[in-house]
Each structure stands twice: as structure tokens, then as C-alpha cells.
N, C-alpha and C. Protein backbone atom coordinates (compact mmCIF):
# COMPACT_ATOMS: atom_id res chain seq x y z
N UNK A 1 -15.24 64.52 -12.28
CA UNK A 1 -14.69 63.18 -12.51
C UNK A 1 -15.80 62.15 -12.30
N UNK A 2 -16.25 60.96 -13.57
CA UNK A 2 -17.00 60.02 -12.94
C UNK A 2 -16.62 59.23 -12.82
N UNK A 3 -17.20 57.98 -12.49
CA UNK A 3 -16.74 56.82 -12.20
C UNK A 3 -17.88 55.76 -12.65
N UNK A 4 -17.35 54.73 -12.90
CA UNK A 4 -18.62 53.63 -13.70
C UNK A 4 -18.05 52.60 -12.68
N UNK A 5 -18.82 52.19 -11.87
CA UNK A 5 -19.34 50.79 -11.02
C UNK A 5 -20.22 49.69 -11.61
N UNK A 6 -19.40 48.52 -11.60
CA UNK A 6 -20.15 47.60 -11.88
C UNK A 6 -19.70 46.04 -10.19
N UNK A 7 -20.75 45.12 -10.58
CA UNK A 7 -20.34 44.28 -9.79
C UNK A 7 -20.68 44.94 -8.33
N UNK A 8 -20.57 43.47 -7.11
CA UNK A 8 -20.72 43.73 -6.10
C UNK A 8 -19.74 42.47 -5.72
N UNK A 9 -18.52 42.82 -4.22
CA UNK A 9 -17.93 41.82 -3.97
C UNK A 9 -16.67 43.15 -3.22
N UNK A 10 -15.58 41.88 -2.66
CA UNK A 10 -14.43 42.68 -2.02
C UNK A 10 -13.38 42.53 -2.81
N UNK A 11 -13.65 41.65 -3.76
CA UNK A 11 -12.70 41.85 -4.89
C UNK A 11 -12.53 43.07 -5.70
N UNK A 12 -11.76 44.38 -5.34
CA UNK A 12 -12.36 45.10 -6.52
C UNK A 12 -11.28 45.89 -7.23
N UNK A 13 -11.29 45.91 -8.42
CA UNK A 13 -10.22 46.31 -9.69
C UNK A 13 -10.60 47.88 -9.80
N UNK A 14 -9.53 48.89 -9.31
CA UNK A 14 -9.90 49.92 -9.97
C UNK A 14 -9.08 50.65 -10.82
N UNK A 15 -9.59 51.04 -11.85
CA UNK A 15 -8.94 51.43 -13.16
C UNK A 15 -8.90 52.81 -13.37
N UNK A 16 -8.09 53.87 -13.89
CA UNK A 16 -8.20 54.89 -13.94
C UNK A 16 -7.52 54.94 -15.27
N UNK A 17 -8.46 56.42 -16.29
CA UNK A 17 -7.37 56.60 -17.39
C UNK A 17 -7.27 57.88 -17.76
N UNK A 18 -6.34 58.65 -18.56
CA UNK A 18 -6.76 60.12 -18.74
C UNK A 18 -6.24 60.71 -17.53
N UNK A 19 -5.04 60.07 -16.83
CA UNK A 19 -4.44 61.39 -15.97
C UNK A 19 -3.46 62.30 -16.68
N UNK A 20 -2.38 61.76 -17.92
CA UNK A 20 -2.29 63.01 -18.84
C UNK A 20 -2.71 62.91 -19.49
N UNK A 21 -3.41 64.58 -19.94
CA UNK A 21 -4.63 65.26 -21.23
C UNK A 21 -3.68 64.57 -22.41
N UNK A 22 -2.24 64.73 -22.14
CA UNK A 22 -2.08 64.23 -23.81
C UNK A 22 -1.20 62.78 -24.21
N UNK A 23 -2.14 62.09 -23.23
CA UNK A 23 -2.13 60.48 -23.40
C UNK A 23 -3.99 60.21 -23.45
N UNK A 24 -4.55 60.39 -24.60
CA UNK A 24 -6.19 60.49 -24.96
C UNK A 24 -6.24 59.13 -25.03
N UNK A 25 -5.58 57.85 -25.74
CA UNK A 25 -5.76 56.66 -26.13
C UNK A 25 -6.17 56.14 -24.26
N UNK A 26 -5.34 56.38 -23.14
CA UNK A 26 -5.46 55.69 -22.31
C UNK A 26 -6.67 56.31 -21.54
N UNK A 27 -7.73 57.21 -22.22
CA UNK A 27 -9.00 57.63 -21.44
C UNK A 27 -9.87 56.62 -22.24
N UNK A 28 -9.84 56.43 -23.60
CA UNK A 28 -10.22 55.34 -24.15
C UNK A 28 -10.14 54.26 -24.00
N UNK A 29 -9.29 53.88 -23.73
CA UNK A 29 -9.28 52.16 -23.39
C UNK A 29 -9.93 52.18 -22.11
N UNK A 30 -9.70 52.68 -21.14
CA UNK A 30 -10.65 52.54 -19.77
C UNK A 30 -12.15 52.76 -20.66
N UNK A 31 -12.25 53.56 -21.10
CA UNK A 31 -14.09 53.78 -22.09
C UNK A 31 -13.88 52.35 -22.28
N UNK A 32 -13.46 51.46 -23.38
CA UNK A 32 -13.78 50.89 -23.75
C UNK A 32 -14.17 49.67 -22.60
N UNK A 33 -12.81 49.71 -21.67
CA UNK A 33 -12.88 48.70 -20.67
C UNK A 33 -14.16 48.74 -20.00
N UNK A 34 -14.85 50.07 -19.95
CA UNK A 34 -16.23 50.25 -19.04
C UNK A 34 -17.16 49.95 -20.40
N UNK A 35 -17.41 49.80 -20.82
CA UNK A 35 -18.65 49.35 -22.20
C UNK A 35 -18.54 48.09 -21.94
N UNK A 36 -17.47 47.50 -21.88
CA UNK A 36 -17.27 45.84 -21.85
C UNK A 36 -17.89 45.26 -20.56
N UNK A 37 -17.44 46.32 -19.86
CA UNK A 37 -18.09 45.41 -18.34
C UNK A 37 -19.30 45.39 -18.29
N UNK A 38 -20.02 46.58 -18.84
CA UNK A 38 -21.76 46.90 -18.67
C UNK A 38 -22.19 45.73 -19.02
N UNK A 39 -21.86 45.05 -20.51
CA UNK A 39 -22.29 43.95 -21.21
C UNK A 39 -21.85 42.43 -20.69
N UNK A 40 -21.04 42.18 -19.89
CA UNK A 40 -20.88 41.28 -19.55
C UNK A 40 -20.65 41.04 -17.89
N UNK A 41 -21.96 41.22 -17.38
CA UNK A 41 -21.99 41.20 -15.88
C UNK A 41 -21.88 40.00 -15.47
N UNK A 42 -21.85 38.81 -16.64
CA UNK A 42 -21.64 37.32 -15.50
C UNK A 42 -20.26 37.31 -15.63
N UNK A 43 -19.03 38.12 -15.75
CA UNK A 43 -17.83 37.62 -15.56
C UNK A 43 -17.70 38.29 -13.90
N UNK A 44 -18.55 38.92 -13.81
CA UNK A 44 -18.14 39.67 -11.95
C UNK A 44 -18.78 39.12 -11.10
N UNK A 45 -18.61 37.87 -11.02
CA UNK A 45 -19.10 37.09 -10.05
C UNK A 45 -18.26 37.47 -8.77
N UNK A 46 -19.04 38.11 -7.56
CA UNK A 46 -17.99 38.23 -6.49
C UNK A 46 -17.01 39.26 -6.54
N UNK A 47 -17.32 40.29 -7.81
CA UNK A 47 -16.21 40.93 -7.98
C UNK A 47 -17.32 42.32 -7.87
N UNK A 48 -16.14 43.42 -8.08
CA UNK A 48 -16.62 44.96 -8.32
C UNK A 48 -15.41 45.33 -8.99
N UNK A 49 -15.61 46.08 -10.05
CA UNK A 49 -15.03 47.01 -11.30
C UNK A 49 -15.29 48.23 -11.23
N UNK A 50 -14.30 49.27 -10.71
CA UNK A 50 -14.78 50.50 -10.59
C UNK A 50 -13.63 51.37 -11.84
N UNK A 51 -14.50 52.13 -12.90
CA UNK A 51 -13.92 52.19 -14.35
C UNK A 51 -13.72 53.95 -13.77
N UNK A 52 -12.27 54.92 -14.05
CA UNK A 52 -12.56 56.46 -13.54
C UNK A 52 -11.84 56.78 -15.25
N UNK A 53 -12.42 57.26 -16.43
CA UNK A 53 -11.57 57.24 -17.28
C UNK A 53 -11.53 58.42 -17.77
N UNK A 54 -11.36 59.12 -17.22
CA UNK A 54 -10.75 60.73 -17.51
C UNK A 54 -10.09 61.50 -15.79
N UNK A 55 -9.72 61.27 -15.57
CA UNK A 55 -8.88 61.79 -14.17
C UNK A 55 -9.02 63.52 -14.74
N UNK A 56 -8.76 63.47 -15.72
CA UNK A 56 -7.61 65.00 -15.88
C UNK A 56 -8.61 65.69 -17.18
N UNK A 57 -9.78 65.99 -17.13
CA UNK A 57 -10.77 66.61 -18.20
C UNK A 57 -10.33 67.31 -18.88
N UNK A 58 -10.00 68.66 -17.56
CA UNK A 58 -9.38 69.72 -18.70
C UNK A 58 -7.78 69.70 -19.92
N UNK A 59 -6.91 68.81 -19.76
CA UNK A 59 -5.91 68.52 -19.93
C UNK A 59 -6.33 67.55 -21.29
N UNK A 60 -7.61 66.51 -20.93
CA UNK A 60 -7.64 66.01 -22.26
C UNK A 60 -8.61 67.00 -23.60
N UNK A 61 -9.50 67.96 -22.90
CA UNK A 61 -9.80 68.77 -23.83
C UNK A 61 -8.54 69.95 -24.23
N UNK A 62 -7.78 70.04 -23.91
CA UNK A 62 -6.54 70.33 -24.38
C UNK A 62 -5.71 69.89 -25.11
N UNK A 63 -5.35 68.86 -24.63
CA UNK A 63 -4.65 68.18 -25.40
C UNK A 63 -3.13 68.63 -24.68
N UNK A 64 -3.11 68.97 -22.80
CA UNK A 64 -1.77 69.02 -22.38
C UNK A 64 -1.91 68.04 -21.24
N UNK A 65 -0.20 67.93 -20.63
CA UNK A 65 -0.09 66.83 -19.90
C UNK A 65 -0.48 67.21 -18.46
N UNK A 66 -0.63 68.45 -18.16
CA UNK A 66 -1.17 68.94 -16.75
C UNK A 66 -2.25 69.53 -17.14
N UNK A 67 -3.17 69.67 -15.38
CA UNK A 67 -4.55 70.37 -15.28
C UNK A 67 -4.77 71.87 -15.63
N UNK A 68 -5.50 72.01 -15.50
CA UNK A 68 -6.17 73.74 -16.06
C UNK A 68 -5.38 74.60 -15.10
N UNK A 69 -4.69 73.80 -13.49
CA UNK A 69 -3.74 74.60 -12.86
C UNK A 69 -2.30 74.42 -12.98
N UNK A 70 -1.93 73.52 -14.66
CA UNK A 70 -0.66 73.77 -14.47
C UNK A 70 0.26 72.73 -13.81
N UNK A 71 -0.79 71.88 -12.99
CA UNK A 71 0.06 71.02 -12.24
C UNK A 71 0.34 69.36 -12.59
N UNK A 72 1.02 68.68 -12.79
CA UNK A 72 0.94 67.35 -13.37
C UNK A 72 0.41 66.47 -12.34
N UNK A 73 -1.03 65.80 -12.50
CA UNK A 73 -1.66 65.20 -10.91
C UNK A 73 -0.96 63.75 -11.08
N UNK A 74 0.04 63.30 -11.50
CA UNK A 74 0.26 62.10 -11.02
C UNK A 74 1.66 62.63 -10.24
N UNK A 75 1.62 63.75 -10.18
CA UNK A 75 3.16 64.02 -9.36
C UNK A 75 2.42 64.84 -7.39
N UNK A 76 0.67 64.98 -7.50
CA UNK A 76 0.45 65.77 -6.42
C UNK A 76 -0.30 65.00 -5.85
N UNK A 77 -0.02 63.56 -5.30
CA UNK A 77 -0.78 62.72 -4.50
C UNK A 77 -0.30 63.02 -3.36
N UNK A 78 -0.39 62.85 -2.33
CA UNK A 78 0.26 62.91 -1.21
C UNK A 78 0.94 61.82 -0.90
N UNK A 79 1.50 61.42 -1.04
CA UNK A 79 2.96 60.20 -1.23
C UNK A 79 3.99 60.82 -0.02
N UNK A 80 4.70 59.95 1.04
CA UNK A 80 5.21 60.21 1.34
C UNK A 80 6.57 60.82 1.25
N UNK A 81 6.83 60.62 -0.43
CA UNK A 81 8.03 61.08 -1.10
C UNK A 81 7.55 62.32 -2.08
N UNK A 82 6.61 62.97 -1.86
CA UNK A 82 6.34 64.27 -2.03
C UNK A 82 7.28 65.48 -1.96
N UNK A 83 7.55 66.17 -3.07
CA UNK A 83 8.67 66.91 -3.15
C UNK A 83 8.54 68.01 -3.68
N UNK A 84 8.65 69.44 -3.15
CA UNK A 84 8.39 70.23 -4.30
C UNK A 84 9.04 70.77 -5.47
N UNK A 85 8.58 71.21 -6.54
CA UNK A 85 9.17 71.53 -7.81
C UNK A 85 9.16 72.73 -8.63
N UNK A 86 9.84 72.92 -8.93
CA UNK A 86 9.87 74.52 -9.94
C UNK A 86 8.52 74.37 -10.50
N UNK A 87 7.25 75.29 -10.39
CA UNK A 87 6.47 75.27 -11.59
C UNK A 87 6.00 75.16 -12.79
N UNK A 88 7.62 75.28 -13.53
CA UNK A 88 8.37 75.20 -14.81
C UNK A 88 8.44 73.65 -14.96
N UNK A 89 8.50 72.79 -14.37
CA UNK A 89 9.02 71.45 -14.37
C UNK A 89 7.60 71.09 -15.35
N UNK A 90 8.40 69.75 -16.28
CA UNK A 90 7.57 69.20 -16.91
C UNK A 90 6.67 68.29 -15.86
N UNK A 91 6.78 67.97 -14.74
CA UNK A 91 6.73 66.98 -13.72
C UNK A 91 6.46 67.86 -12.20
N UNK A 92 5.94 68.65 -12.72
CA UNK A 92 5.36 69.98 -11.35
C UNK A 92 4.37 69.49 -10.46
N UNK A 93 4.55 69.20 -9.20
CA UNK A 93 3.43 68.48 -8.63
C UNK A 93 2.68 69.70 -7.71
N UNK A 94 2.48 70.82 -7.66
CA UNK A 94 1.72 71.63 -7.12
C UNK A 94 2.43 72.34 -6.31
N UNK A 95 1.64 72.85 -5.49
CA UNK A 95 1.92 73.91 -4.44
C UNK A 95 2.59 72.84 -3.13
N UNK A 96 1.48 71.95 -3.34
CA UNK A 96 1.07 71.11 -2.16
C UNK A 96 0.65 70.08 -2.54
N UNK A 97 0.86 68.83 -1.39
CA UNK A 97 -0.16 67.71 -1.82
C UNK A 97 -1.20 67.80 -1.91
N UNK A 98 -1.80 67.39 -3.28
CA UNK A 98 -3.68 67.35 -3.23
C UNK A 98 -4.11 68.52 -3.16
N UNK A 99 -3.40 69.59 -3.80
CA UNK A 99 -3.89 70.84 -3.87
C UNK A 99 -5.05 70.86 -4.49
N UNK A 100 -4.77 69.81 -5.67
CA UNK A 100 -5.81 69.96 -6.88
C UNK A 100 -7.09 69.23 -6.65
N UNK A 101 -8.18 69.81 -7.24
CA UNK A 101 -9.51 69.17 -6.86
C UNK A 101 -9.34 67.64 -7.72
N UNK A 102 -8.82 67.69 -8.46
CA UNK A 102 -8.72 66.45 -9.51
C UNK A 102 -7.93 64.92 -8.63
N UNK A 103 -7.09 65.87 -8.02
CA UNK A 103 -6.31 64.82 -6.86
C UNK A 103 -7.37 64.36 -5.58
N UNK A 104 -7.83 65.42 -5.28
CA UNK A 104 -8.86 65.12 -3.91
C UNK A 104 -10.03 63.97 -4.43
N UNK A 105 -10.50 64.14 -5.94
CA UNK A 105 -11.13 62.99 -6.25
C UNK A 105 -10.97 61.97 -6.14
N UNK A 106 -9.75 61.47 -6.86
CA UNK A 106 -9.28 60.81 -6.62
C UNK A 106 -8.87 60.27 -5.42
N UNK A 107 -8.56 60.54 -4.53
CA UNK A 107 -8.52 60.18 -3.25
C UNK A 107 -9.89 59.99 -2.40
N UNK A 108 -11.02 60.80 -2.93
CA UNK A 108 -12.44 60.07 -2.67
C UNK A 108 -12.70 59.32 -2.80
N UNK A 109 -12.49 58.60 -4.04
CA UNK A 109 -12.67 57.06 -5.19
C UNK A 109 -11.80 56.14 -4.10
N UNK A 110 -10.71 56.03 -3.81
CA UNK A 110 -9.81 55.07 -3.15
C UNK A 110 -10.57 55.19 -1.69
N UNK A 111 -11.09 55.85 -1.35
CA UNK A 111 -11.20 55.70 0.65
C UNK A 111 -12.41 54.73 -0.18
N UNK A 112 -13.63 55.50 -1.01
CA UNK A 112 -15.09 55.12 -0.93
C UNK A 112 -14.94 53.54 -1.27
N UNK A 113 -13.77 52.81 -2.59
CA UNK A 113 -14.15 51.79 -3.17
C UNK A 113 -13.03 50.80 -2.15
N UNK A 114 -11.77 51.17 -1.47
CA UNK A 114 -10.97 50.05 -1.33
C UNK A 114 -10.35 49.42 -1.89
N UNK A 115 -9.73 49.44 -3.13
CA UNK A 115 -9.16 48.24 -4.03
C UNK A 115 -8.06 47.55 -3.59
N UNK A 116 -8.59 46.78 -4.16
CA UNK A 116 -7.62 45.22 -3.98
C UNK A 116 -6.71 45.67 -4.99
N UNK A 117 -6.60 46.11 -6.50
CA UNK A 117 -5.71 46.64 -7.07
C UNK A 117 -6.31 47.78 -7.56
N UNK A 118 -4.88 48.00 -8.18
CA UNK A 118 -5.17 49.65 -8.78
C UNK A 118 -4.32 49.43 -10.48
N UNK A 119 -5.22 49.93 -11.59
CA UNK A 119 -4.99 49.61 -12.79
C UNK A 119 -4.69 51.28 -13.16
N UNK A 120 -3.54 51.81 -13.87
CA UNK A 120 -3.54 53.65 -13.86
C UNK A 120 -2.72 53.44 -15.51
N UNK A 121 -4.01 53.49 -16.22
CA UNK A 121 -3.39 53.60 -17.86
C UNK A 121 -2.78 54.72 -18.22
N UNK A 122 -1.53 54.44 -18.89
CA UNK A 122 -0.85 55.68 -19.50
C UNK A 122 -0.62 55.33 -21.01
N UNK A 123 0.40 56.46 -21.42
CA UNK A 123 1.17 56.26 -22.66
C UNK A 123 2.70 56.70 -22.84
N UNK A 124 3.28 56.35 -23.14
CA UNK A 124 4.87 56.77 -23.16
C UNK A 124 5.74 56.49 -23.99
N UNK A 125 6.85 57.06 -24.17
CA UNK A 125 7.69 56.53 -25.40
C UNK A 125 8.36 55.63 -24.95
N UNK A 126 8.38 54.88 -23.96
CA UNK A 126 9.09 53.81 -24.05
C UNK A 126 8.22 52.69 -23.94
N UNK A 127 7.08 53.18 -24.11
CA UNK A 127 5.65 51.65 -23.83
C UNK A 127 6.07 50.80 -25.35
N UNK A 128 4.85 49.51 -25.07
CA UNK A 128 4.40 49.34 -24.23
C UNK A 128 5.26 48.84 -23.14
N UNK A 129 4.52 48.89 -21.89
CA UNK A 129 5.15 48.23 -20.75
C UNK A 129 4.42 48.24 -19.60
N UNK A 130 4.34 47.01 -18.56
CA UNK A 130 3.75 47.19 -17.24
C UNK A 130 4.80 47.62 -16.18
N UNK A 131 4.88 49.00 -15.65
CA UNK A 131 5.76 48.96 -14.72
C UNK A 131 4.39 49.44 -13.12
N UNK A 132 5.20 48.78 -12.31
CA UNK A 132 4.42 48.62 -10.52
C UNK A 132 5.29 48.84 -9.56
N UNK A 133 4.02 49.32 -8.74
CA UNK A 133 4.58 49.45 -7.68
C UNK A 133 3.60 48.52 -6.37
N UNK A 134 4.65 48.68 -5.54
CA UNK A 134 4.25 47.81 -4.16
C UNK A 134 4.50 46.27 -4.54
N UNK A 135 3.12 45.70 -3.96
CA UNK A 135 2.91 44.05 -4.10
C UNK A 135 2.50 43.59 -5.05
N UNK A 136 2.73 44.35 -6.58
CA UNK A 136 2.75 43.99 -7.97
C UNK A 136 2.93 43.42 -9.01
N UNK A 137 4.05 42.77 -8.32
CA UNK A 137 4.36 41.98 -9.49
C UNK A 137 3.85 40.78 -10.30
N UNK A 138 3.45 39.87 -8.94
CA UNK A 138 2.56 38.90 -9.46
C UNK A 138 1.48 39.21 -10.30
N UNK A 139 0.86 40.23 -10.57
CA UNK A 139 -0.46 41.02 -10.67
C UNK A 139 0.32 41.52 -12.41
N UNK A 140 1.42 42.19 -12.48
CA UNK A 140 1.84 42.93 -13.67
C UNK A 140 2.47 41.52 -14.51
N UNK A 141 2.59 40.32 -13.77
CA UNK A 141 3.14 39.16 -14.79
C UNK A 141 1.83 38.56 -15.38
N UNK A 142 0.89 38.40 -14.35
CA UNK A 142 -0.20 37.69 -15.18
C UNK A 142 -1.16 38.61 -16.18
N UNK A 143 -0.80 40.34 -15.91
CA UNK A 143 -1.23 40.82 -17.23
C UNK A 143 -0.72 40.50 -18.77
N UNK A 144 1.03 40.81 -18.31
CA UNK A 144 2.01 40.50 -19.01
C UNK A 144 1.64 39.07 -20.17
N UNK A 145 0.93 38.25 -19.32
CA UNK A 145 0.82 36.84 -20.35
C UNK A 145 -0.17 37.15 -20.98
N UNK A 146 -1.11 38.18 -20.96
CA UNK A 146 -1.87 38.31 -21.99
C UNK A 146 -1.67 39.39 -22.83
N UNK A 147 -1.11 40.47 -22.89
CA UNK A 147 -0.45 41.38 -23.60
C UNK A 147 0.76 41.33 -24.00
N UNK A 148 1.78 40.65 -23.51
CA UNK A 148 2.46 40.56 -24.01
C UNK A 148 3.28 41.49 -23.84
N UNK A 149 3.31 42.48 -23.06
CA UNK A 149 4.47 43.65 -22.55
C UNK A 149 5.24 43.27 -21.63
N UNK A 150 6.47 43.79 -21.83
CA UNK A 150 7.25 43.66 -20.60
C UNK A 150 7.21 44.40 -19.45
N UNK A 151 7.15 43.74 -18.31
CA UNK A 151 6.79 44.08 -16.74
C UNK A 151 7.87 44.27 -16.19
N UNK A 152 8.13 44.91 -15.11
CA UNK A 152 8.89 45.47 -14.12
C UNK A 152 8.76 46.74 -13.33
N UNK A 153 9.33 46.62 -12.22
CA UNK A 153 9.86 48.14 -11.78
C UNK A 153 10.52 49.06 -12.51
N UNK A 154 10.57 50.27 -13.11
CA UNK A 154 11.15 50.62 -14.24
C UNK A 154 11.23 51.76 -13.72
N UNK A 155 10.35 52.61 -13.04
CA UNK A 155 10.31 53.71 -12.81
C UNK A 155 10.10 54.24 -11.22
N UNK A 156 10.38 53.27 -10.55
CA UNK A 156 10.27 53.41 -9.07
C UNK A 156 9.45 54.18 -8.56
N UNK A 157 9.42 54.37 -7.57
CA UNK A 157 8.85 55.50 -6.59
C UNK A 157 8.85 56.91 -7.00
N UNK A 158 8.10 57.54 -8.02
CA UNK A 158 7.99 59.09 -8.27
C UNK A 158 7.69 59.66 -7.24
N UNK A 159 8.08 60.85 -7.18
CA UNK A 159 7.62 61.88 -5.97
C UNK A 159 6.25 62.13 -6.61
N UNK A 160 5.55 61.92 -5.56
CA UNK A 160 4.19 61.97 -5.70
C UNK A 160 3.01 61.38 -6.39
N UNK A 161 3.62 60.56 -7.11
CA UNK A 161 3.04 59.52 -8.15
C UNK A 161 1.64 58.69 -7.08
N UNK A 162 0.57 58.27 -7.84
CA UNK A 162 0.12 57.22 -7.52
C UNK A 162 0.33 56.02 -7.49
N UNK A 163 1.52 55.55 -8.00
CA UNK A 163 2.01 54.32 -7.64
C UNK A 163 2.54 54.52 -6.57
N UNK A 164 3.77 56.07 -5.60
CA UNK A 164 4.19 55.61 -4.54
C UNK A 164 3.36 55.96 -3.67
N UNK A 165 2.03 56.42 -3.63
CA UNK A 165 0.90 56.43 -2.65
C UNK A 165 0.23 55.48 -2.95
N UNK A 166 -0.17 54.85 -3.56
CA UNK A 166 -0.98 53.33 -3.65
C UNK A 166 -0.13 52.23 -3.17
N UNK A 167 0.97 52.08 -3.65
CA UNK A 167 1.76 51.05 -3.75
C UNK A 167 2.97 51.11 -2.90
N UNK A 168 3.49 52.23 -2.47
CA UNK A 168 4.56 52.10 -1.66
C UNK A 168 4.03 52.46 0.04
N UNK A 169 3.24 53.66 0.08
CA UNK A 169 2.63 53.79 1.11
C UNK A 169 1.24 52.97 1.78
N UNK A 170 0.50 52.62 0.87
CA UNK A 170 -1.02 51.88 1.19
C UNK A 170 -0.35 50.45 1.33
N UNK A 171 0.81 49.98 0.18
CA UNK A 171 0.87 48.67 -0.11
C UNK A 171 -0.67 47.64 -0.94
N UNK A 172 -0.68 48.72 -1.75
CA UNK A 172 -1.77 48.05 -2.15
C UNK A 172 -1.13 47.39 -4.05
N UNK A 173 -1.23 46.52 -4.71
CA UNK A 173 -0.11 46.59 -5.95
C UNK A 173 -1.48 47.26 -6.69
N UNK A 174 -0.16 48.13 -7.67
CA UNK A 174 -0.72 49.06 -8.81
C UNK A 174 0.28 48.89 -9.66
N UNK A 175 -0.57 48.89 -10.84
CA UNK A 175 0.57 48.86 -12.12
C UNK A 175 -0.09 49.43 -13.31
N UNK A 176 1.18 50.24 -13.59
CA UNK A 176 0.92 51.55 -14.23
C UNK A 176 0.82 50.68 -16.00
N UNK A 177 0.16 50.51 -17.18
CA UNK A 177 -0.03 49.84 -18.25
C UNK A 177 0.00 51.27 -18.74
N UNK A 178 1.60 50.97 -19.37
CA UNK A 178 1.91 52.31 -20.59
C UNK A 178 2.26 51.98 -21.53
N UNK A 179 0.62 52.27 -22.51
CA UNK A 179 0.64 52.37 -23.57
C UNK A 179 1.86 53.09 -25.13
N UNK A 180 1.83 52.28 -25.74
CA UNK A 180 2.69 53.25 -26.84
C UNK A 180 2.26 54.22 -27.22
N UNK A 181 3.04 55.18 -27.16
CA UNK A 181 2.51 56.92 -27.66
C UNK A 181 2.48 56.50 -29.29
N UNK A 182 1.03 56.89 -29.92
CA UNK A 182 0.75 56.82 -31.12
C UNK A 182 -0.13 55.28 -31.37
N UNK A 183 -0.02 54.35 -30.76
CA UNK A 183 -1.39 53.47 -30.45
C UNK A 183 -2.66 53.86 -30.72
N UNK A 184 -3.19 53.42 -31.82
CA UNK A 184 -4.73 53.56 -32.06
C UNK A 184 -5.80 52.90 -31.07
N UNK A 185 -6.84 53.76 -30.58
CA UNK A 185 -7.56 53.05 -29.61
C UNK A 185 -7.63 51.69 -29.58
N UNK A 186 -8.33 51.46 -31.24
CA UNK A 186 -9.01 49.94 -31.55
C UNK A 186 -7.39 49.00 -31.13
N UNK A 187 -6.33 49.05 -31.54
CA UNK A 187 -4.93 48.30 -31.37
C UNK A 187 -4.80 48.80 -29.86
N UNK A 188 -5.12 49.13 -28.89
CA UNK A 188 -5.02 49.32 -27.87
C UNK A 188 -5.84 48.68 -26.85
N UNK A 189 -7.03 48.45 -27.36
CA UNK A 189 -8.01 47.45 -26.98
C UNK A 189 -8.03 45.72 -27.27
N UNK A 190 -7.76 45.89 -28.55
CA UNK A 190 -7.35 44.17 -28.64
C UNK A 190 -5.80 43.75 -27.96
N UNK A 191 -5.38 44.67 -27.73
CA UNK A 191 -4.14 44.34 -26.99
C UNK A 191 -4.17 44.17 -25.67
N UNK A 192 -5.40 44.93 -25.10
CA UNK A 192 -5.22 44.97 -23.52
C UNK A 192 -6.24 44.15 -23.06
N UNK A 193 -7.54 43.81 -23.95
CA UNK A 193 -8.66 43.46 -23.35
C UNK A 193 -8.66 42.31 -22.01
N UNK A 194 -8.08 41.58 -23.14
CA UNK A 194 -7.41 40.29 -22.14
C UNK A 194 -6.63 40.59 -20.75
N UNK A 195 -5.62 41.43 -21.02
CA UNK A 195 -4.65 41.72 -19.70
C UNK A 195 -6.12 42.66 -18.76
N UNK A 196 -6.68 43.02 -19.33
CA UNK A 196 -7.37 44.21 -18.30
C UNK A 196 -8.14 43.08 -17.18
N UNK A 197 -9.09 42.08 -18.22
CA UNK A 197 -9.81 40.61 -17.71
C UNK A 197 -9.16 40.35 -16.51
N UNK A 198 -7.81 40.13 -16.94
CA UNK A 198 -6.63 38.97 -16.15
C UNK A 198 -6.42 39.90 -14.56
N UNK A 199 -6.87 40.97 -15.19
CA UNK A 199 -6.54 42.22 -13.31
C UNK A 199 -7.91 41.80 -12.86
N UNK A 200 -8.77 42.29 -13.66
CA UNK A 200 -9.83 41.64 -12.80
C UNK A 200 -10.01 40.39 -11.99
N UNK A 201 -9.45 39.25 -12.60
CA UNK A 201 -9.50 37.86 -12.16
C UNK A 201 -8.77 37.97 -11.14
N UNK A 202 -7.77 38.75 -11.10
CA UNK A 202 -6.22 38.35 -10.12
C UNK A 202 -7.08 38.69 -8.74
């Protein structure tokens, strides 16, 4: 898993995309979001942008929604509402919390950077939409005015989700930007560029 750092400051936006292999548009738009930042380092005044846009490698060279073990990593964070699940489940969060090396990264990235928010691109059939968790909302409305999606709580507290370990347990706001399944990168980028800016600013 890498990660693209830009900026220096305690302000810092971190973005993740590509936690399911077969949501590819939202490993892209974080790409794109990290090309943009390289080129425009006087908007991070005071700030840090930390870009992770493939969470889930093997899954996007696949083209499935869980890792090479099978397990769906937005369901095996260690969240206090951690639950276990038939293996069979479309929504299988492991053995265990953080079984997966892909999860433990992730949880490297959050101790090492700190964020002030947490940006976790998806895609779904009911996008677009900003749904959050924790102290979010303010954060998912002022994306909202530049994209133009509708915001809310929509999907609460998943067992094991990174929204209810970022956001319900850390209290840190995260909001999950789910993309429409079938969104072309380029229409995915002029749509978000702005809202992505507006997290940064917040």
C-alpha cells in the first residue's frame, strides 16, 4: 500500500480509495486527486494531504470486492461494533479484527499521519452520495455544495467499517463519497475536484 504526502501542517486530509477491487473509478479519483496536489503546492498552505489510493491491490487487479483473503476490509477494522460473519457473506469481515495485512496498513497510515479528517471513496448503486460518520456533517455539507450530492447518515455504524472506527470510536468525522457505479473517471473528477478542495479547506 502507498501513500502520497504532500504539504506540511496539523491540518491534515486523509483520503483513501480502492478499498473495493470492484469500485476501480474510486482508486482513480484519489490518483487523480494526488496528481493535482503534486502541481499545486501553494493551495497547502499550513496544510498536509495524505493521498492512499488503492487500499485493496489485489481485489482491484481482480476486479472483486474483497482481498486475495476473501475478506471485505472495510468490514475488518477493529471498530468496536466488530462482529463476526459467515465467510460466505458478501460483507465478511475476517477471522478477526485486522487480521488482514491490508487493514494493519491502514491503521499504520492513521497512528503515523493523525487526521483531522478522513475522506474513504467508494462506489454504489445508490451514489452519488456523502454519507458520515462521527463529527461529519458539517464537513459532508460543505462538500455537498460543491458536488452537489446528497449528504447524510445513511448507512450508520457498519460492523467494522472505517467510518465506525474513525468516526464513531476515534470521533474523528469521515465521510464516505460514493460514487455512482458506472461513473467514468474523467465525470468523476470534474464532479469531485471541487468537493475534494472543500475537505481539504475544512
Amino acid at each position: 500500500m502507498r501513500a502520497a504526502e504532500f504539504g506540511h501542517g496539523y491540518n491534515v486530509t486523509l483520503v483513501f480509495g480502492g478499498y473495493h477491487g470492484d469500485e476501480p473509478v474510486s482508486a482513480e479519483l484519489a490518483r487523480r486527486f494526488a496528481r493535482y496536489m503534486a502541481t499545486h503546492g501553494e493551495e497547502l498552505s499550513n496544510r498536509m494531504v495524505v493521498v492512499v489510493p488503492e487500499v485493496n491491490p489485489d481485489g482491484l487487479h481482480k476486479g472483486t470486492r474483497k482481498n486475495a483473503n476473501a475478506v471485505d476490509l472495510n468490514r475488518n477494522l477493529p471498530a468496536t461494533n466488530w462482529r463476526p460473519r459467515n465467510p460466505h457473506d458478501v460483507a465478511y469481515g475476517g477471522p478477526y479484527p485486522a487480521s488482514e495485512p491490508e487493514t494493519r496498513a491502514v491503521l499504520w497510515v492513521l497512528k503515523k499521519y493523525r487526521p483531522s479528517k478522513v475522506i474513504s471513496i467508494h462506489q454504489a448503486r445508490q451514489g452519488p452520495m456523502l454519507d458520515y460518520n462521527g463529527p461529519a456533517a458539517p464537513l459532508a455539507r460543505a462538500m455537498s455544495r460543491r458536488n452537489g450530492y446528497k449528504e447524510g447518515a445513511f448507512f450508520g455504524a457498519l460492523s467494522g467499517s472505517l467510518g465506525s472506527y474513525v468516526g464513531v470510536d476515534k470521533g474523528t468525522p469521515i465521510v464516505t463519497l460514493e460514487l455512482r457505479k458506472g461513473v467514468t473517471p474523467e465525470a468523476a473528477w470534474q464532479q469531485n475536484r471541487a468537493a475534494l478542495i472543500a475537505a481539504m479547506y475544512y
